[in-house]
C-alpha atoms as a PDB file:
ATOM      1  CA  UNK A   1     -22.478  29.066  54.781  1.00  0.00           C
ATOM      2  CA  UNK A   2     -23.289  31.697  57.562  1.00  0.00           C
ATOM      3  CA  UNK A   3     -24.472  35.245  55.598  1.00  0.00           C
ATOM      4  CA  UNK A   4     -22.869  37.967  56.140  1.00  0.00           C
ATOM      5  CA  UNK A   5     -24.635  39.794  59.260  1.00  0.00           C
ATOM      6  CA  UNK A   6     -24.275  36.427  60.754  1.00  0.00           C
ATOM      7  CA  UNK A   7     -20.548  37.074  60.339  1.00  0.00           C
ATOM      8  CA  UNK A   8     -20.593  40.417  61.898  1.00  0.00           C
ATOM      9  CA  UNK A   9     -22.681  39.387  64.776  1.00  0.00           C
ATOM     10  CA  UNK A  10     -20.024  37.114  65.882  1.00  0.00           C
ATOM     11  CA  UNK A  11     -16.931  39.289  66.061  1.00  0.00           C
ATOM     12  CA  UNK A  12     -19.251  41.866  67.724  1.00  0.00           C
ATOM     13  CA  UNK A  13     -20.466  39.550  70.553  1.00  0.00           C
ATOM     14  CA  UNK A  14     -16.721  37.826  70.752  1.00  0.00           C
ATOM     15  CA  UNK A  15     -15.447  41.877  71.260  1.00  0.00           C
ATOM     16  CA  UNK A  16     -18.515  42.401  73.993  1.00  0.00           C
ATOM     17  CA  UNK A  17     -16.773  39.787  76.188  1.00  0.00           C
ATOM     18  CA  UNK A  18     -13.729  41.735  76.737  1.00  0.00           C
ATOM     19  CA  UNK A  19     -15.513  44.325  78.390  1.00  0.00           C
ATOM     20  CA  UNK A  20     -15.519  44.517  82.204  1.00  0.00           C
ATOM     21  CA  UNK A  21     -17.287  46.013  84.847  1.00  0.00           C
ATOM     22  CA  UNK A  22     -15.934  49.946  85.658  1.00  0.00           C
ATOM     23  CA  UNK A  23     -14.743  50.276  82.266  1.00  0.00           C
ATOM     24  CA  UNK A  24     -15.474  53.179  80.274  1.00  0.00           C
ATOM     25  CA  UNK A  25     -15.817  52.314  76.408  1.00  0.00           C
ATOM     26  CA  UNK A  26     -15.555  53.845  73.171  1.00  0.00           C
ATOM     27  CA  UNK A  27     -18.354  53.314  71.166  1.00  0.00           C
ATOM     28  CA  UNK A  28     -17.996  53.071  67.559  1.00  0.00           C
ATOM     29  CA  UNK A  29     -19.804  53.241  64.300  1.00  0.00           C
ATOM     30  CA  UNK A  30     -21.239  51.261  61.495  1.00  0.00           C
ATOM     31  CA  UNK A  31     -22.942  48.145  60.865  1.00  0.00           C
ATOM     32  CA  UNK A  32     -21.161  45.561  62.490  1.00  0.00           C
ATOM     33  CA  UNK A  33     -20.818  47.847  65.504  1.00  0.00           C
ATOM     34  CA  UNK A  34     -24.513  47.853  66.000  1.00  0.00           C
ATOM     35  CA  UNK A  35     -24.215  44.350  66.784  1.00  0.00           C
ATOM     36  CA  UNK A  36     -21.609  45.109  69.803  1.00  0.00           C
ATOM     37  CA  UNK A  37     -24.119  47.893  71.005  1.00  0.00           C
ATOM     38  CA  UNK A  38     -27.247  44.942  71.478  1.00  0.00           C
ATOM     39  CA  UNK A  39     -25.398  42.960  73.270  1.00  0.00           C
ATOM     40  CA  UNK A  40     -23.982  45.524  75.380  1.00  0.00           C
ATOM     41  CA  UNK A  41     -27.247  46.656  75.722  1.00  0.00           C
ATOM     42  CA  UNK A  42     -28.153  43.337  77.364  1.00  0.00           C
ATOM     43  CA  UNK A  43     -25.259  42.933  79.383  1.00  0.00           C
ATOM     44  CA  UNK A  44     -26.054  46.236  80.811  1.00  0.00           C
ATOM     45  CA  UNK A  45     -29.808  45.207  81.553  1.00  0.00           C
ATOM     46  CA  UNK A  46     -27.971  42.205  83.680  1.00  0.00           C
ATOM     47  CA  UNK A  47     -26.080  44.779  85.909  1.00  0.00           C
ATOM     48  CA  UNK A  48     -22.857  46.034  83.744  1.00  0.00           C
ATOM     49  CA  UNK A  49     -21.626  49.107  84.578  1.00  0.00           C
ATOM     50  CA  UNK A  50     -19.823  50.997  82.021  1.00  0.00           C
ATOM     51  CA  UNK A  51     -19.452  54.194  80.705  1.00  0.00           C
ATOM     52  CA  UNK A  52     -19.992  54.486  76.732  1.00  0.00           C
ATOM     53  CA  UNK A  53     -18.051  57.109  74.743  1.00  0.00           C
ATOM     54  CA  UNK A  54     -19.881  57.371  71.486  1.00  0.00           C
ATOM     55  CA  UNK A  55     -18.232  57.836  68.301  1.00  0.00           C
ATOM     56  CA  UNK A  56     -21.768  59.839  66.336  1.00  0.00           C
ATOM     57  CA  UNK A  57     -25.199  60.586  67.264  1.00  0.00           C
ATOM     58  CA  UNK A  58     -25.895  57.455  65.354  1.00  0.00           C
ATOM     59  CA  UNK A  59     -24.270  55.631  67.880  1.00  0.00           C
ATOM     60  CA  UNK A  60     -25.006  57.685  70.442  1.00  0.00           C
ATOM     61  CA  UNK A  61     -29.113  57.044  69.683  1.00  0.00           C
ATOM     62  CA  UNK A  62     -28.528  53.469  69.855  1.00  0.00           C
ATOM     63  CA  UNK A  63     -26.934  53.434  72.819  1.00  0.00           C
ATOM     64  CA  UNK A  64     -29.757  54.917  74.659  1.00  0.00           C
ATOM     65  CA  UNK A  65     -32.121  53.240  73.518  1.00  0.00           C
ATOM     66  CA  UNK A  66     -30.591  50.527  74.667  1.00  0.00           C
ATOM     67  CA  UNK A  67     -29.765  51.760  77.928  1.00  0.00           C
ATOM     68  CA  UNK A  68     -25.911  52.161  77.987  1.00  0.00           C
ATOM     69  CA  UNK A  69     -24.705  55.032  80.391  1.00  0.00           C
ATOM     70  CA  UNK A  70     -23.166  57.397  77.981  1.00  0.00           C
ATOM     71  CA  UNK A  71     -20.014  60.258  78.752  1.00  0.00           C
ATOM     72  CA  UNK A  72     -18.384  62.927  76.602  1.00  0.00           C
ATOM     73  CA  UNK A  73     -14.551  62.521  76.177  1.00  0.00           C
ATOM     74  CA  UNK A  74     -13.860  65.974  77.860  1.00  0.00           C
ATOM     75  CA  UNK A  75     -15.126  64.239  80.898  1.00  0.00           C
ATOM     76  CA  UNK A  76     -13.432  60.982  80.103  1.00  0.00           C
ATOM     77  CA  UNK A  77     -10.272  61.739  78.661  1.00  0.00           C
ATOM     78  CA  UNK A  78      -9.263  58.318  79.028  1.00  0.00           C
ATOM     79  CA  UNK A  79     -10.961  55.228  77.491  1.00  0.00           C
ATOM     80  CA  UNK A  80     -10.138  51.647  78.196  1.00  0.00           C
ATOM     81  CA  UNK A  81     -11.243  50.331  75.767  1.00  0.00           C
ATOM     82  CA  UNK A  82     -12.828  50.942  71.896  1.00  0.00           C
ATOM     83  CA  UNK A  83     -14.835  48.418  69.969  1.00  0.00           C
ATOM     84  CA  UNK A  84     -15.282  49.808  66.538  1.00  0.00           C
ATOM     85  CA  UNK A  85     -15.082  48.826  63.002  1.00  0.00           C
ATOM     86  CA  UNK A  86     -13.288  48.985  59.643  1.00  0.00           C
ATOM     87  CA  UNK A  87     -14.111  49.570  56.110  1.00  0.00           C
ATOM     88  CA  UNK A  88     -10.629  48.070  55.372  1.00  0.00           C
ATOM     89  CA  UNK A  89      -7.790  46.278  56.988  1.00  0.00           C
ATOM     90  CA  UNK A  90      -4.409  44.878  55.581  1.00  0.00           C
ATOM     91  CA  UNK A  91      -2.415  42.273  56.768  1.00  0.00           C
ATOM     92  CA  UNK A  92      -0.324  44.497  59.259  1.00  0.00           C
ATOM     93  CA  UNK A  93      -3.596  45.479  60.971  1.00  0.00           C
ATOM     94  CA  UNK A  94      -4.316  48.855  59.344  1.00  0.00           C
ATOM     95  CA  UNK A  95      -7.458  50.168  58.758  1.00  0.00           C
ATOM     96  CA  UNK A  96      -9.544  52.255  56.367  1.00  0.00           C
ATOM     97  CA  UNK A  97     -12.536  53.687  58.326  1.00  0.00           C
ATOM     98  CA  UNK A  98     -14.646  56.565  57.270  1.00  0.00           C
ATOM     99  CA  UNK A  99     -17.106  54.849  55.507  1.00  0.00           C
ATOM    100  CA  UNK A 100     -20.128  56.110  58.249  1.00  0.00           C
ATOM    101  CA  UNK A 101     -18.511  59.289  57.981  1.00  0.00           C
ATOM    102  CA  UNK A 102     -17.865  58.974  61.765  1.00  0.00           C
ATOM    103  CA  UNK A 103     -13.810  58.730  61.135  1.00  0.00           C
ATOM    104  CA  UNK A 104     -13.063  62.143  62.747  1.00  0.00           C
ATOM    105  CA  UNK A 105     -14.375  61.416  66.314  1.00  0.00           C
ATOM    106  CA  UNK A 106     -13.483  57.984  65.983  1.00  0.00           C
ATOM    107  CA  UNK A 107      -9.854  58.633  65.403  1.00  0.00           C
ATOM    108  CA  UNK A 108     -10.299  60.917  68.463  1.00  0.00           C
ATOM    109  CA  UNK A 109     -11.861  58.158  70.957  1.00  0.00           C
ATOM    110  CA  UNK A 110      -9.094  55.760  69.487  1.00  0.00           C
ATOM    111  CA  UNK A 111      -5.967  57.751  69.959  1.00  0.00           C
ATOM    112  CA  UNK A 112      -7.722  58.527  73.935  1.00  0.00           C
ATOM    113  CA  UNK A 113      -8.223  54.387  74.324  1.00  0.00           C
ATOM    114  CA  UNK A 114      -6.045  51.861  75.838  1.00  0.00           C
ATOM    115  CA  UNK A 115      -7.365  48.775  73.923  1.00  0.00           C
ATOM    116  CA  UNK A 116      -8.730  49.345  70.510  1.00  0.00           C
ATOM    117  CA  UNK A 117     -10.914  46.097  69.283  1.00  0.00           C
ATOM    118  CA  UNK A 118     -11.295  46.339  65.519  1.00  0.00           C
ATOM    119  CA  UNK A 119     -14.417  44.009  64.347  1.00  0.00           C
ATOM    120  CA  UNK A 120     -14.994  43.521  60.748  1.00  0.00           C
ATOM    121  CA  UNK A 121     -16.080  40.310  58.900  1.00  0.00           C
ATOM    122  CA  UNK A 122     -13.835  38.754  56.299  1.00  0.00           C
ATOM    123  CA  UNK A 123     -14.575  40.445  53.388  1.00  0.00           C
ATOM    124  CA  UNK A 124     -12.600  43.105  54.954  1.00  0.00           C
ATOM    125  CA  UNK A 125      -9.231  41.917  54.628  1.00  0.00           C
ATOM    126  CA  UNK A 126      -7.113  43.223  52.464  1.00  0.00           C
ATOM    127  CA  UNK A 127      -2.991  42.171  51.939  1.00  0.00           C
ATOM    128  CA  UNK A 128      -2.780  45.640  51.259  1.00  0.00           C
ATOM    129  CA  UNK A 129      -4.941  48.908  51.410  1.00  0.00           C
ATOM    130  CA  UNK A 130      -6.388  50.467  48.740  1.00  0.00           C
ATOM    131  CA  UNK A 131     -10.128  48.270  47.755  1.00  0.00           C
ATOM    132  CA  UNK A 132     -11.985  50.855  49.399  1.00  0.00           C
ATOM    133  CA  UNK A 133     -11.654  54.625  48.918  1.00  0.00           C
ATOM    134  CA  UNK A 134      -9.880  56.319  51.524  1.00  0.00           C
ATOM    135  CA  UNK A 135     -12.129  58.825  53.018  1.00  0.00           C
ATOM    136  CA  UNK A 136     -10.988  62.172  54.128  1.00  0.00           C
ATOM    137  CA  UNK A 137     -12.539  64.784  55.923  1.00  0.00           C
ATOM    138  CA  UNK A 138     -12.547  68.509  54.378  1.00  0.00           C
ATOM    139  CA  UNK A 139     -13.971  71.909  55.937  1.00  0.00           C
ATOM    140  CA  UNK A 140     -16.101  73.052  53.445  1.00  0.00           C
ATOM    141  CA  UNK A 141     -14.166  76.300  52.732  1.00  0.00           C
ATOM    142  CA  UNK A 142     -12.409  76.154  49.372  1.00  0.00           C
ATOM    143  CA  UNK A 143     -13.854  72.186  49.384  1.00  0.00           C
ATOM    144  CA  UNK A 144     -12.752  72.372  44.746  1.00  0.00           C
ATOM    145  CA  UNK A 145      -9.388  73.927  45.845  1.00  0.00           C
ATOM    146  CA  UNK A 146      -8.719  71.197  48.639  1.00  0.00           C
ATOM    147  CA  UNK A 147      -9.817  68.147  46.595  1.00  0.00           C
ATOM    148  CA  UNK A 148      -7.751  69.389  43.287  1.00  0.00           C
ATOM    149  CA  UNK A 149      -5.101  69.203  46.239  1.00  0.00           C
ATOM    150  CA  UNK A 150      -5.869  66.014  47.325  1.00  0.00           C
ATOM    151  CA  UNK A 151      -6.247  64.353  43.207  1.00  0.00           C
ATOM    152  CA  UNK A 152      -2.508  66.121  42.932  1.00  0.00           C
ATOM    153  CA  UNK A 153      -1.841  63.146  45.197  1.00  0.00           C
ATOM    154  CA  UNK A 154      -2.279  60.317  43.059  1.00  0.00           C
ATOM    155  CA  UNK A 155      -6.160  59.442  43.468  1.00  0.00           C
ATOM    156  CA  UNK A 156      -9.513  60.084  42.415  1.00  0.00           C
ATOM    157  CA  UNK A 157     -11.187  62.118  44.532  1.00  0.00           C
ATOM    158  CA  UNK A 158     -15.213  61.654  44.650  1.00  0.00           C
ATOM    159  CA  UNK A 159     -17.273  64.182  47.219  1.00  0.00           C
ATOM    160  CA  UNK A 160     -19.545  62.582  49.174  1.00  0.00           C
ATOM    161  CA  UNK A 161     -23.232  63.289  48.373  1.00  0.00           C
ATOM    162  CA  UNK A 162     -26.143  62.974  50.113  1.00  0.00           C
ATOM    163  CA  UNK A 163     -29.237  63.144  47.784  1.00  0.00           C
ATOM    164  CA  UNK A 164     -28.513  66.645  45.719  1.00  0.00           C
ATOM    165  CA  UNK A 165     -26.131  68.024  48.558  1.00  0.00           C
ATOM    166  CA  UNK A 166     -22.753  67.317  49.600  1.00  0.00           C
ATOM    167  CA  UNK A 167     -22.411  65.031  53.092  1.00  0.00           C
ATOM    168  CA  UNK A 168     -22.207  66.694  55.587  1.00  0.00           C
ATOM    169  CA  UNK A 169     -20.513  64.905  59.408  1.00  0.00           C
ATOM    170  CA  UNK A 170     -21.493  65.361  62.316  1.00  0.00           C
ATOM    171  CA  UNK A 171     -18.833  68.052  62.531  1.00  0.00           C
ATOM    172  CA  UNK A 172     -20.277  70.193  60.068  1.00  0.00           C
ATOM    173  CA  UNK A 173     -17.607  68.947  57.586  1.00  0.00           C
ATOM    174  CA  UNK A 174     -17.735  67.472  53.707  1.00  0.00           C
ATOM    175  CA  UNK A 175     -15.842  63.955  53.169  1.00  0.00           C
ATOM    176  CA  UNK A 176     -14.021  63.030  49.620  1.00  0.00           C
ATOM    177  CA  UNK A 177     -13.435  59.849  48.866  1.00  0.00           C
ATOM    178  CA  UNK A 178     -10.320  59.444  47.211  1.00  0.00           C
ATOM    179  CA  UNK A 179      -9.681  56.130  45.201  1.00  0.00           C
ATOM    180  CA  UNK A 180      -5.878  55.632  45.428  1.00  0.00           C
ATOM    181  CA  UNK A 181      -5.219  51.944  44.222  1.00  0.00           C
ATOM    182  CA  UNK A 182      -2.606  49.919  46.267  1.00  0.00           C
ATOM    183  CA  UNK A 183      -1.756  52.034  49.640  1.00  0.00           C
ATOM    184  CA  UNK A 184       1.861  50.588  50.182  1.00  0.00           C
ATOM    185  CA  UNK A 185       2.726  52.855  52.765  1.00  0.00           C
ATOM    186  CA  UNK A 186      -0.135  54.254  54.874  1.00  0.00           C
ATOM    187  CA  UNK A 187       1.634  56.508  57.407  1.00  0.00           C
ATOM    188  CA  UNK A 188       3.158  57.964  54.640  1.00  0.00           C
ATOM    189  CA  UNK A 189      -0.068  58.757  52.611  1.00  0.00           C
ATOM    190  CA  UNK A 190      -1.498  59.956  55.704  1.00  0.00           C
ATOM    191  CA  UNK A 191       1.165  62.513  56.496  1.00  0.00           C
ATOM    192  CA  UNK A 192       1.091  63.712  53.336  1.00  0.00           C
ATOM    193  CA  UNK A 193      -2.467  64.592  53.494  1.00  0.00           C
ATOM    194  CA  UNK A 194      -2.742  65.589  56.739  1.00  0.00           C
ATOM    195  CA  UNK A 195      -0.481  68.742  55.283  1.00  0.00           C
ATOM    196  CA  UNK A 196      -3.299  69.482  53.037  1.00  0.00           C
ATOM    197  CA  UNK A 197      -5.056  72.629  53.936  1.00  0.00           C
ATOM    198  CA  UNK A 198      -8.234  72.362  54.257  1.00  0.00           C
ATOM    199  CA  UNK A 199      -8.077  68.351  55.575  1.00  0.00           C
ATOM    200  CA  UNK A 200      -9.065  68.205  58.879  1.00  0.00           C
ATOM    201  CA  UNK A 201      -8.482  64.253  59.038  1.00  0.00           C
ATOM    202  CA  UNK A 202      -7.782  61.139  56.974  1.00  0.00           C
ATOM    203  CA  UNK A 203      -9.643  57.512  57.361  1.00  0.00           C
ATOM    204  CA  UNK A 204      -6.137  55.929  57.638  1.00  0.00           C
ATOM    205  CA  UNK A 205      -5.995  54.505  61.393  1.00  0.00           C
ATOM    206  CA  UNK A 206      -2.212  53.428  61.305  1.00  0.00           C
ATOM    207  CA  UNK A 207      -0.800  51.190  64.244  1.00  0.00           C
ATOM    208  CA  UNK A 208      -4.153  51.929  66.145  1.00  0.00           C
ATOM    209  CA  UNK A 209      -5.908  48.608  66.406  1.00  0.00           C
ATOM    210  CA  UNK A 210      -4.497  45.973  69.149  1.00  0.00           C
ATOM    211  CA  UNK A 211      -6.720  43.290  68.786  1.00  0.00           C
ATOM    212  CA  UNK A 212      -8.660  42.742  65.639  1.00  0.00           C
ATOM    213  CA  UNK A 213     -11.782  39.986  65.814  1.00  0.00           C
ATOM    214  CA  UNK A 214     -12.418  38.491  62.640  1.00  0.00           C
ATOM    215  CA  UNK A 215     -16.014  37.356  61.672  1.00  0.00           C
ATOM    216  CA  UNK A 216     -15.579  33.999  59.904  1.00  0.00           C
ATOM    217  CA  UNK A 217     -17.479  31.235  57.739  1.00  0.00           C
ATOM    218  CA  UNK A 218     -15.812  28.741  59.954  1.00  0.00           C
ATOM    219  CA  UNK A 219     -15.954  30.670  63.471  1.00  0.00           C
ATOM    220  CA  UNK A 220     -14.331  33.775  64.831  1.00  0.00           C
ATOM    221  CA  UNK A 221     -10.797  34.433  64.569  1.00  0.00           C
ATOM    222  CA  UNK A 222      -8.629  36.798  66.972  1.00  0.00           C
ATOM    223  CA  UNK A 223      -5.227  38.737  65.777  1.00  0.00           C
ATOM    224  CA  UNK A 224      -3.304  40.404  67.814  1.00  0.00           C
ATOM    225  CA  UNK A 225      -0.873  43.043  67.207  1.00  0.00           C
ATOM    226  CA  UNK A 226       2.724  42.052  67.388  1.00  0.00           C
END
């Protein structure tokens, strides 16, 4: 039985060979994404040309240090393609992300992209959401006011910590993590919150991934939205 970085190695490489020459990619965040980010690193040392369109400074160190040519999304509006990951995914191909606290900019570089490439391995499949808490990102303004809000809901809301201080995003911004149970109906949940004041975004990704490349015991196995 292959462990479980094994797993996530081989939906990121699988996801690497979809990338061409010219193309200018989003570059996600998380474990399994680090995986897509060697090999592009490689590729790149054998003469691909891209443009990368980091999702955090996480990302955004890796990259150079592997030598991927990096962009902002002002000056690339337009992204062919995303690989990223997903904390979550049901059986209709929506995600949970949020989980690297990365889920504001990479809800940004996905709505921008042509092709989004989900990679996860398969403990992250889910018939329906809910396993993992759905993080949501929250100015810090009025933070008690916005998660009684969010518990008014239906979940548990949980701040994020970091040691003996709140998380804080790369945008400056605190993330709860609310614990809702079964999501049956994500686009609802997520317009619901999105009304929230205070909620600037909400890890639900909702008819956002195209292709999703599943890390598996007994290989790698491709899904494709219908």
């Amino acid at each position: 039985m292959k462990g479980v970085e094994a797993l996530k190695r081989m939906a990121a490489e699988r996801a690497v060979d979809y990338v061409r020459d010219g193309m200018v990619v989003g570059l996600g965040t998380g474990s399994t994404v680090y995986y897509a980010l060697l090999k592009l690193g490689e590729r790149v040392r054998e003469g691909l040309d891209i443009v990368g369109i980091p999702t955090s400074r996480r990302t955004e160190e890796i990259a150079r240090q592997r030598g991927i040519k990096l962009g902002d999304i002002n000056d690339y509006p337009e992204i062919d393609l995303t690989i990223d990951g997903a904390d979550e995914v049901d059986s209709n191909l929506n995600l949970i992300k949020g989980g690297g606290g990365a889920l504001l900019r990479e809800k940004i570089v996905a709505h921008a992209t042509s092709f989004e490439i989900i990679i996860v391995d398969e403990r992250k499949l889910s018939e329906v959401l809910g396993s993992f808490p759905l993080p949501v990102e929250i100015v810090p303004y009025g933070w008690r006011r916005t998660m009684k809000v969010l518990a008014s809901h239906g979940c548990t809301p949980s701040l994020r910590m970091n040691g003996g201080s709140p998380y804080l995003t790369d945008n400056g911004n605190y993330i709860v993590d609310c614990a809702f149970g079964r999501i049956e109906d994500p686009a609802g949940l997520e317009e619901k919150l999105l009304r929230v004041p205070g909620v600037v975004e909400v890890g639900l990704f909702v008819g956002m991934c195209d292709l999703l490349i599943i890390g598996k015991d007994g290989g790698v196995e491709e899904v494709r939205r219908s």
